[in-house]
C-alpha atoms as a PDB file:
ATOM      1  CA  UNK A   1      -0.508   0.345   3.830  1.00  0.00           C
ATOM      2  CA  UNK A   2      -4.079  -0.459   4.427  1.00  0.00           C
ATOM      3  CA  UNK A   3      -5.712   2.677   2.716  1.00  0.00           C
ATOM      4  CA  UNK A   4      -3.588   1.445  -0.270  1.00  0.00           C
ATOM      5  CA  UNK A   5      -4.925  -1.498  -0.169  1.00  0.00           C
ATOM      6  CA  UNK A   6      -8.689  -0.515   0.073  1.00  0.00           C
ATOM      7  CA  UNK A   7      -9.203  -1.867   3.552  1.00  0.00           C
ATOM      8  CA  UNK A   8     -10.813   0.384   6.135  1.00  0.00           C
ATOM      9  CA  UNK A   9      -8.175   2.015   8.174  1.00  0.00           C
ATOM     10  CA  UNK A  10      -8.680   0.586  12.227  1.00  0.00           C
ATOM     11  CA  UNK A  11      -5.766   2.887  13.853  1.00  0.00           C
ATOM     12  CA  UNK A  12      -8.336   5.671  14.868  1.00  0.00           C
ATOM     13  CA  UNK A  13     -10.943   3.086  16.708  1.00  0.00           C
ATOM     14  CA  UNK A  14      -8.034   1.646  18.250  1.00  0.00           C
ATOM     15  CA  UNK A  15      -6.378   5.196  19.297  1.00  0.00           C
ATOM     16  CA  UNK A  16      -9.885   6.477  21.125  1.00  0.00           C
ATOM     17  CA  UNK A  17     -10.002   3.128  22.943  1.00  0.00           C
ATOM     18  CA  UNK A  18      -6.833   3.051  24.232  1.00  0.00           C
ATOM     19  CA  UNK A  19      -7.116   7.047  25.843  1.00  0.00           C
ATOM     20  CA  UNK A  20     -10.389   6.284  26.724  1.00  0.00           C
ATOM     21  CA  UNK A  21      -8.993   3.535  28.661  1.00  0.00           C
ATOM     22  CA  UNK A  22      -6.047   5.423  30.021  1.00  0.00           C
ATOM     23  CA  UNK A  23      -8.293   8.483  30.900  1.00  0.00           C
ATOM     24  CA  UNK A  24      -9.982   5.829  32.868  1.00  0.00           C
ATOM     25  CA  UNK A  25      -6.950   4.350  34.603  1.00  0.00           C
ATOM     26  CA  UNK A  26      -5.939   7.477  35.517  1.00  0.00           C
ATOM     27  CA  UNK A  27      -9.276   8.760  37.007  1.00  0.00           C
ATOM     28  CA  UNK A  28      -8.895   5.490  39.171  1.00  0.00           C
ATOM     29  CA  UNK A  29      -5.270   6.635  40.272  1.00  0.00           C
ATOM     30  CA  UNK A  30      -6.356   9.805  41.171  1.00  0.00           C
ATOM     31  CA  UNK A  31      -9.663   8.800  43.152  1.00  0.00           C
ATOM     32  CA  UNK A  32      -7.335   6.386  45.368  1.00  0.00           C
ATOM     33  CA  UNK A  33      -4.687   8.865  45.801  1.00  0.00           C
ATOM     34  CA  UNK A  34      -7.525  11.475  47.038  1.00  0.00           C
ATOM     35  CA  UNK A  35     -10.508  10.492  47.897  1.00  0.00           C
ATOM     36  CA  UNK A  36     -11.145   8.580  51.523  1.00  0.00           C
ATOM     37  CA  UNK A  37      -9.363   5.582  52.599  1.00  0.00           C
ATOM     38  CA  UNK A  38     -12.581   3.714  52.568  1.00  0.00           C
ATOM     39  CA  UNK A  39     -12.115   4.015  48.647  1.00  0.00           C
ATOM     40  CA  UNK A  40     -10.828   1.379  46.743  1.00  0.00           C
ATOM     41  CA  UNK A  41     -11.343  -0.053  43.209  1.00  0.00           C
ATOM     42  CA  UNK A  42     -13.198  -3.104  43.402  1.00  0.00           C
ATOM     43  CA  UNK A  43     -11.370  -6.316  42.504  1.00  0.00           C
ATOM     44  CA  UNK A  44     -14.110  -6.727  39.818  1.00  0.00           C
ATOM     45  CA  UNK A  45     -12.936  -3.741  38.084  1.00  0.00           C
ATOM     46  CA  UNK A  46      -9.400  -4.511  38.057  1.00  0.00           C
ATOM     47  CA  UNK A  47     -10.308  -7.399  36.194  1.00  0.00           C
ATOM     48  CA  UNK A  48     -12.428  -5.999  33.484  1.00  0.00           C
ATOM     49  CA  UNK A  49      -9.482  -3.501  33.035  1.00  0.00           C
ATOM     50  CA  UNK A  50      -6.680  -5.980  32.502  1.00  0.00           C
ATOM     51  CA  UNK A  51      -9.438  -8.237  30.571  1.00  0.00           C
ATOM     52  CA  UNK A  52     -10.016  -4.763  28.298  1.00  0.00           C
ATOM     53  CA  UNK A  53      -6.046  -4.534  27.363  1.00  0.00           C
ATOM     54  CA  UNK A  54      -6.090  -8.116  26.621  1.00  0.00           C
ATOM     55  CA  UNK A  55      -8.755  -7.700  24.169  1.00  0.00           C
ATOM     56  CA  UNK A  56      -7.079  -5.081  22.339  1.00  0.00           C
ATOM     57  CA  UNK A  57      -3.885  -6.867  22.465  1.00  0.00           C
ATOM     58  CA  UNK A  58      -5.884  -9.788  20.588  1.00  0.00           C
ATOM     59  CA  UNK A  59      -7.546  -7.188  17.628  1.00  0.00           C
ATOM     60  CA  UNK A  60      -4.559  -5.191  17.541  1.00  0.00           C
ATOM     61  CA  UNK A  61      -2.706  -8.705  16.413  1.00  0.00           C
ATOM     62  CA  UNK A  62      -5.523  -9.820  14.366  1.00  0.00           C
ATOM     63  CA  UNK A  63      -6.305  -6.901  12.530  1.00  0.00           C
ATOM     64  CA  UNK A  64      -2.091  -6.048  12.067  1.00  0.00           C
ATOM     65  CA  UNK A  65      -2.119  -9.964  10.372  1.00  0.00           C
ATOM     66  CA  UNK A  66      -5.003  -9.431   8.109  1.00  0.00           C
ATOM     67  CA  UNK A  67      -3.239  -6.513   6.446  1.00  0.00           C
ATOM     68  CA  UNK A  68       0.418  -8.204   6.215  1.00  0.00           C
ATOM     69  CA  UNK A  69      -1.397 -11.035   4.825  1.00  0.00           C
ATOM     70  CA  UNK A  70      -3.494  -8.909   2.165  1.00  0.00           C
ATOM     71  CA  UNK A  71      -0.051  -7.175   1.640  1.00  0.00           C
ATOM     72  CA  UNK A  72       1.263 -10.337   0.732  1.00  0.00           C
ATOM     73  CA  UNK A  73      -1.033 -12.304  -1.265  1.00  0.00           C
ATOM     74  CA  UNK A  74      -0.037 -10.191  -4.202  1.00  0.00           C
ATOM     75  CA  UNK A  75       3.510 -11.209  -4.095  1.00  0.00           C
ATOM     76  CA  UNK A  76       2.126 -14.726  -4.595  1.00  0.00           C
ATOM     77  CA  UNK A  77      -0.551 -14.282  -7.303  1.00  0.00           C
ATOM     78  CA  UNK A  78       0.133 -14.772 -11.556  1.00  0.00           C
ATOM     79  CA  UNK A  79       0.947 -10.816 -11.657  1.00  0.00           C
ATOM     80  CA  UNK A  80       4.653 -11.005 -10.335  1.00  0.00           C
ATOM     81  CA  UNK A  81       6.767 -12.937 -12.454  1.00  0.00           C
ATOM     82  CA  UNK A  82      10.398 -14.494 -11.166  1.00  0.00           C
ATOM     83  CA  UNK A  83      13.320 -12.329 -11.630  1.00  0.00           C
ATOM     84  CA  UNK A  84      15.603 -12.686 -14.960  1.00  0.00           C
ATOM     85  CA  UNK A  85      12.387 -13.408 -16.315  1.00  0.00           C
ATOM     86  CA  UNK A  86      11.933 -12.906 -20.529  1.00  0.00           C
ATOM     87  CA  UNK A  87       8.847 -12.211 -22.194  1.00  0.00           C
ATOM     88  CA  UNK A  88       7.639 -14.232 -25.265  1.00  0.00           C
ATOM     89  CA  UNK A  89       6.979 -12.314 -28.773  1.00  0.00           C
ATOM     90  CA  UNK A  90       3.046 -11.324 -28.343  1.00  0.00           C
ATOM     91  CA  UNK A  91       2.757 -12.503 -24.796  1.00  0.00           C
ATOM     92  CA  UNK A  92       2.041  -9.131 -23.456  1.00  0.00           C
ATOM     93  CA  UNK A  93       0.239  -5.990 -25.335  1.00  0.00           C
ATOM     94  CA  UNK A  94       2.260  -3.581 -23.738  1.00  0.00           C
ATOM     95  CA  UNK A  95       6.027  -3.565 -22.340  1.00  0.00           C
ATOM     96  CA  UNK A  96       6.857  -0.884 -19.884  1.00  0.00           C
ATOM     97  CA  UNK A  97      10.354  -0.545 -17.839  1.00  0.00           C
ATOM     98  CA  UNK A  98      10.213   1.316 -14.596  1.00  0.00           C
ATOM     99  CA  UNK A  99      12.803   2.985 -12.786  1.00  0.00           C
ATOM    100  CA  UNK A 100      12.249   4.061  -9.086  1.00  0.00           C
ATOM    101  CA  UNK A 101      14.044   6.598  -7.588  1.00  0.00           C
ATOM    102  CA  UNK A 102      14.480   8.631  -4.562  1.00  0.00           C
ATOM    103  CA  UNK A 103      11.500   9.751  -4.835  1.00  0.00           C
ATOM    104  CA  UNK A 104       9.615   8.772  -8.005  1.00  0.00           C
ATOM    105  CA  UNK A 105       8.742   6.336 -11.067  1.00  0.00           C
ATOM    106  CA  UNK A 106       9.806   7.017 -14.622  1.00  0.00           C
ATOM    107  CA  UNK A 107       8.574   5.343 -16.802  1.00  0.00           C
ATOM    108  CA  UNK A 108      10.076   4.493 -20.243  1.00  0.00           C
ATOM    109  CA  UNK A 109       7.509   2.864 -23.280  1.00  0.00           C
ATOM    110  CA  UNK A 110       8.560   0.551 -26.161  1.00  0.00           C
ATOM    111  CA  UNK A 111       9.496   3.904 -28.079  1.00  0.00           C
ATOM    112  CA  UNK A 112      12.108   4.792 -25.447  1.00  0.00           C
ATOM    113  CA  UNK A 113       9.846   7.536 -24.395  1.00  0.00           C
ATOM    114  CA  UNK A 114      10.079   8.824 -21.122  1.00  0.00           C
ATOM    115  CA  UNK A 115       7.168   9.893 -18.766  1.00  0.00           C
ATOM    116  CA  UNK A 116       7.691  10.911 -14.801  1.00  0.00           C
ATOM    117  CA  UNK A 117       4.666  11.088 -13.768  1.00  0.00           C
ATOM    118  CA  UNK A 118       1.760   8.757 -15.978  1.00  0.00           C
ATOM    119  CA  UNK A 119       2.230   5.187 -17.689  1.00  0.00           C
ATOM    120  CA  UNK A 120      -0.214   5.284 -20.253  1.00  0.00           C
ATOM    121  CA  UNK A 121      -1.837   2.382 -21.366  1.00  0.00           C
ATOM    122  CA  UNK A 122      -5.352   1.171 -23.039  1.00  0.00           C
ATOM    123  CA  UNK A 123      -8.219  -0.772 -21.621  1.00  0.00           C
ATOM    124  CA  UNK A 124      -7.796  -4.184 -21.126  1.00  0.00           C
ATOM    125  CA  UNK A 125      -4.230  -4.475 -22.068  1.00  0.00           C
ATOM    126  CA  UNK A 126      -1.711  -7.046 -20.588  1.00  0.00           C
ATOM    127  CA  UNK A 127       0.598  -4.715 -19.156  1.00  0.00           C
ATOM    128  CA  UNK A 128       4.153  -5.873 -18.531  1.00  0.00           C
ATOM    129  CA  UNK A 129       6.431  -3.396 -15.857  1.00  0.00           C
ATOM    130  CA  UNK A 130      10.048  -4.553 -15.790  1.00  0.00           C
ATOM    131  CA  UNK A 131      10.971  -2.600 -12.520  1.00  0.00           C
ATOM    132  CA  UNK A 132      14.358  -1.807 -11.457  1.00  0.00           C
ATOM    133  CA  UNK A 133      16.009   0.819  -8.778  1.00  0.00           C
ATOM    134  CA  UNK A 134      19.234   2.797  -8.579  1.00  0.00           C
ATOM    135  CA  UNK A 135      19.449   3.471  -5.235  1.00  0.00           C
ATOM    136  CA  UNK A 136      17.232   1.263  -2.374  1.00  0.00           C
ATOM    137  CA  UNK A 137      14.524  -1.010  -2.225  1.00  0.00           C
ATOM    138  CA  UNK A 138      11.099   0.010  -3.296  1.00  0.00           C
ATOM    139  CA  UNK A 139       8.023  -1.174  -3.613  1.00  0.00           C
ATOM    140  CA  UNK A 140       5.320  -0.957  -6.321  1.00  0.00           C
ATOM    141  CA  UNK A 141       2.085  -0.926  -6.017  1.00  0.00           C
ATOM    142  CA  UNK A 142      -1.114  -0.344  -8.356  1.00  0.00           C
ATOM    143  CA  UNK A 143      -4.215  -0.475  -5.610  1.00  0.00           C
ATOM    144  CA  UNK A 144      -6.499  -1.074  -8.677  1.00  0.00           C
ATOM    145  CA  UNK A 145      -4.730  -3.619 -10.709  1.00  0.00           C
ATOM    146  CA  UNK A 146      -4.170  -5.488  -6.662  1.00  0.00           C
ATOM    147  CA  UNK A 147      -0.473  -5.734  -7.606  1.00  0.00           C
ATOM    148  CA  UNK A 148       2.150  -5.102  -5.504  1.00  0.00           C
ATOM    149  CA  UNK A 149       5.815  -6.476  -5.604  1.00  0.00           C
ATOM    150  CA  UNK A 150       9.126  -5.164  -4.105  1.00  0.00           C
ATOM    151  CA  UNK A 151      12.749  -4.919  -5.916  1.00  0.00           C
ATOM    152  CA  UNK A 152      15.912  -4.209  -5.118  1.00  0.00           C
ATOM    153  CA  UNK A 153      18.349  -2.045  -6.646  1.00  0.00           C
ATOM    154  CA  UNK A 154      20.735  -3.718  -9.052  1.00  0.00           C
ATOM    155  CA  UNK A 155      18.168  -6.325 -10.042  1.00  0.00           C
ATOM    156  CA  UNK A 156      15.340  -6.496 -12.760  1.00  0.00           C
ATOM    157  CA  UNK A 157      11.896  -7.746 -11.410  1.00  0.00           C
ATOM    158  CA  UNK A 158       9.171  -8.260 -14.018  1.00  0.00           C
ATOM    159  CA  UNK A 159       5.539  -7.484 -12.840  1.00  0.00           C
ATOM    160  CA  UNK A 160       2.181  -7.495 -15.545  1.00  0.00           C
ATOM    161  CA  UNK A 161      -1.668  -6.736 -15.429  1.00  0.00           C
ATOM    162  CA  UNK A 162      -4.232  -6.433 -17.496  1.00  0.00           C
ATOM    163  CA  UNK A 163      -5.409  -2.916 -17.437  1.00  0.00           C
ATOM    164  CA  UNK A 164      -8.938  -1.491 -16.080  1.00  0.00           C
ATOM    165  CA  UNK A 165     -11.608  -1.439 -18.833  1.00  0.00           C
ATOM    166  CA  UNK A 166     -12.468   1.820 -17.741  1.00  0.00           C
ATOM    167  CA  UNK A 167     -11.109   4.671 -18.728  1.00  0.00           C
ATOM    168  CA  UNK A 168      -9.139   6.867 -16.249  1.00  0.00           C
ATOM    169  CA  UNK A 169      -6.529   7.274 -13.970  1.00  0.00           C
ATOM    170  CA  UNK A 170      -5.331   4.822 -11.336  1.00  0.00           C
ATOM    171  CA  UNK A 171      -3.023   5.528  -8.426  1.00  0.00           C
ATOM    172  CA  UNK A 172       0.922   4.119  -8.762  1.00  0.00           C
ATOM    173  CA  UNK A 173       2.700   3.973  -5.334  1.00  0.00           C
ATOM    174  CA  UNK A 174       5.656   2.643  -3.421  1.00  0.00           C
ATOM    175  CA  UNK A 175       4.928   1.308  -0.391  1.00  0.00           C
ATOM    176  CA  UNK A 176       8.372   0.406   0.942  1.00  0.00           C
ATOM    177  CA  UNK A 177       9.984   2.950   3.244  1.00  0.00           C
ATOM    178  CA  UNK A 178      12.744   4.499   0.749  1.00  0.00           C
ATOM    179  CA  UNK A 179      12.940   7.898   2.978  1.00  0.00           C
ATOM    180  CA  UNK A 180      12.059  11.165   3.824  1.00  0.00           C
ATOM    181  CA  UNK A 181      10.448  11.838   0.107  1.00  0.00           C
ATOM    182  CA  UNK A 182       8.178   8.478   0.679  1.00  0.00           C
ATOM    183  CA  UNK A 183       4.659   9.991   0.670  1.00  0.00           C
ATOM    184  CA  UNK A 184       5.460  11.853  -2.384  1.00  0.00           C
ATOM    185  CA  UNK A 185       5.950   8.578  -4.306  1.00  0.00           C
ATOM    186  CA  UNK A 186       3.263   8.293  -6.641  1.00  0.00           C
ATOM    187  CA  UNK A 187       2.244   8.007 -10.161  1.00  0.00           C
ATOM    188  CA  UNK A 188      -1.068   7.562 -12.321  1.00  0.00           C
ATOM    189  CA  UNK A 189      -1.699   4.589 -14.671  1.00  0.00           C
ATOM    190  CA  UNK A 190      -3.477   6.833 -17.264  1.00  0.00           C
ATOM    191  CA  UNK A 191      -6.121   4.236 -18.987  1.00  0.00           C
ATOM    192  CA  UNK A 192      -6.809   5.990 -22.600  1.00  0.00           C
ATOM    193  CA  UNK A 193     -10.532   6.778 -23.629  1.00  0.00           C
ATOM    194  CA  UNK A 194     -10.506   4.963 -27.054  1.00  0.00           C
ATOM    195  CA  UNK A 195     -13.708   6.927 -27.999  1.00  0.00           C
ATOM    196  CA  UNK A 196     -11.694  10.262 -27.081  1.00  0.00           C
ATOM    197  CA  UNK A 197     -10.691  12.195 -29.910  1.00  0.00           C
ATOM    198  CA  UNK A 198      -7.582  13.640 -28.395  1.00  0.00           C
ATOM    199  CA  UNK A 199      -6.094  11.773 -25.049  1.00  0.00           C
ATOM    200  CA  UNK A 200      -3.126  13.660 -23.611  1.00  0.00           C
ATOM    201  CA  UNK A 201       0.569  12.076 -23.063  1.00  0.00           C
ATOM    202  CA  UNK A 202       0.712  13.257 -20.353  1.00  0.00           C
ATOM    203  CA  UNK A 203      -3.303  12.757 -19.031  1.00  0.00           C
ATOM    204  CA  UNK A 204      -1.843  12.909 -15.173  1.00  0.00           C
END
């Protein structure tokens, strides 16, 4: 979730620190198992080891509610619209319906066109996705465009941006849990090069 949403990832800081510190704990075991007696952990460093957990306890929390709440602030923002909602004449540049399946997008244009793979679109354009599902939830989420909403099957949800200005293609992802196909759910919002002579359908 957090590589999708630009942040630098944490897990791999937090992995070496916690085998670093139960290399160390185990070291300890050892050395009072076997060595002398006389040997024993000072009360000092008993402390600093329960005072280490603690502390990454505390940035485990933090960090895990700074990405749930970055994850969230889209579902809050202008860009995802209230369900059963209808779109004036002119209020949008460019109406797109997406259905999301087990495990992909398809994407159908104004022209009942069908694309699996790209939703094509110019620069700058208010882009409205009407997204619905067949089969369980999903989510959708367009890293660039910092949208992300998640809809149930059986119901409509209505989601808009305004396109990059630059030309390209931008990564389209779910990034609800929907199954063993999961990872493999992705899509490109193909952003036309008006100064192209010949852009491709299919550009993805």
């Amino acid at each position: 979730m957090e590589n999708a949403l630009g942040q630098v990832g944490y897990q791999s800081t937090m992995i070496i620190i916690v085998f670093v510190v139960l290399g160390l704990g185990i070291a300890a075991l050892f050395a009072a198992l076997f060595l002398p007696t006389r040997w024993r952990l000072p009360y000092s460093m008993e402390f600093l080891f329960v005072g280490l957990l603690l502390v990454m306890v505390w940035y485990g929390d933090l960090r895990s509610t700074e990405i749930f709440e970055a994850y969230q602030a889209p579902l809050n923002e202008e860009g995802v619209l209230e369900v059963g909602y209808e779109p004036g004449d002119g209020e949008f540049d460019r109406v797109i319906r997406v259905l999301a399946f087990q495990w992909g997008f398809a994407f159908i244009n104004e022209e009942d066109e069908i694309s699996r793979n790209a939703a094509i679109v110019e620069p700058g354009e208010r882009v409205l996705f009407g997204l619905f599902a067949n089969d369980v939830i999903h989510g959708f989420n367009i890293p660039a465009a910092g949208i992300t909403a998640e809809f149930e099957p059986g119901a409509e949800r209505n989601v808009w941006i305004r396109a990059p200005e630059e030309p390209g293609r931008y990564l389209i992802q779910c990034l609800n849990y929907c199954g063993v196909g999961h990872s493999q759910m992705k899509a490109w919002l193909v952003v036309l090069d008006p100064n192209a002579e010949d852009n491709e359908e299919g550009g993805a």
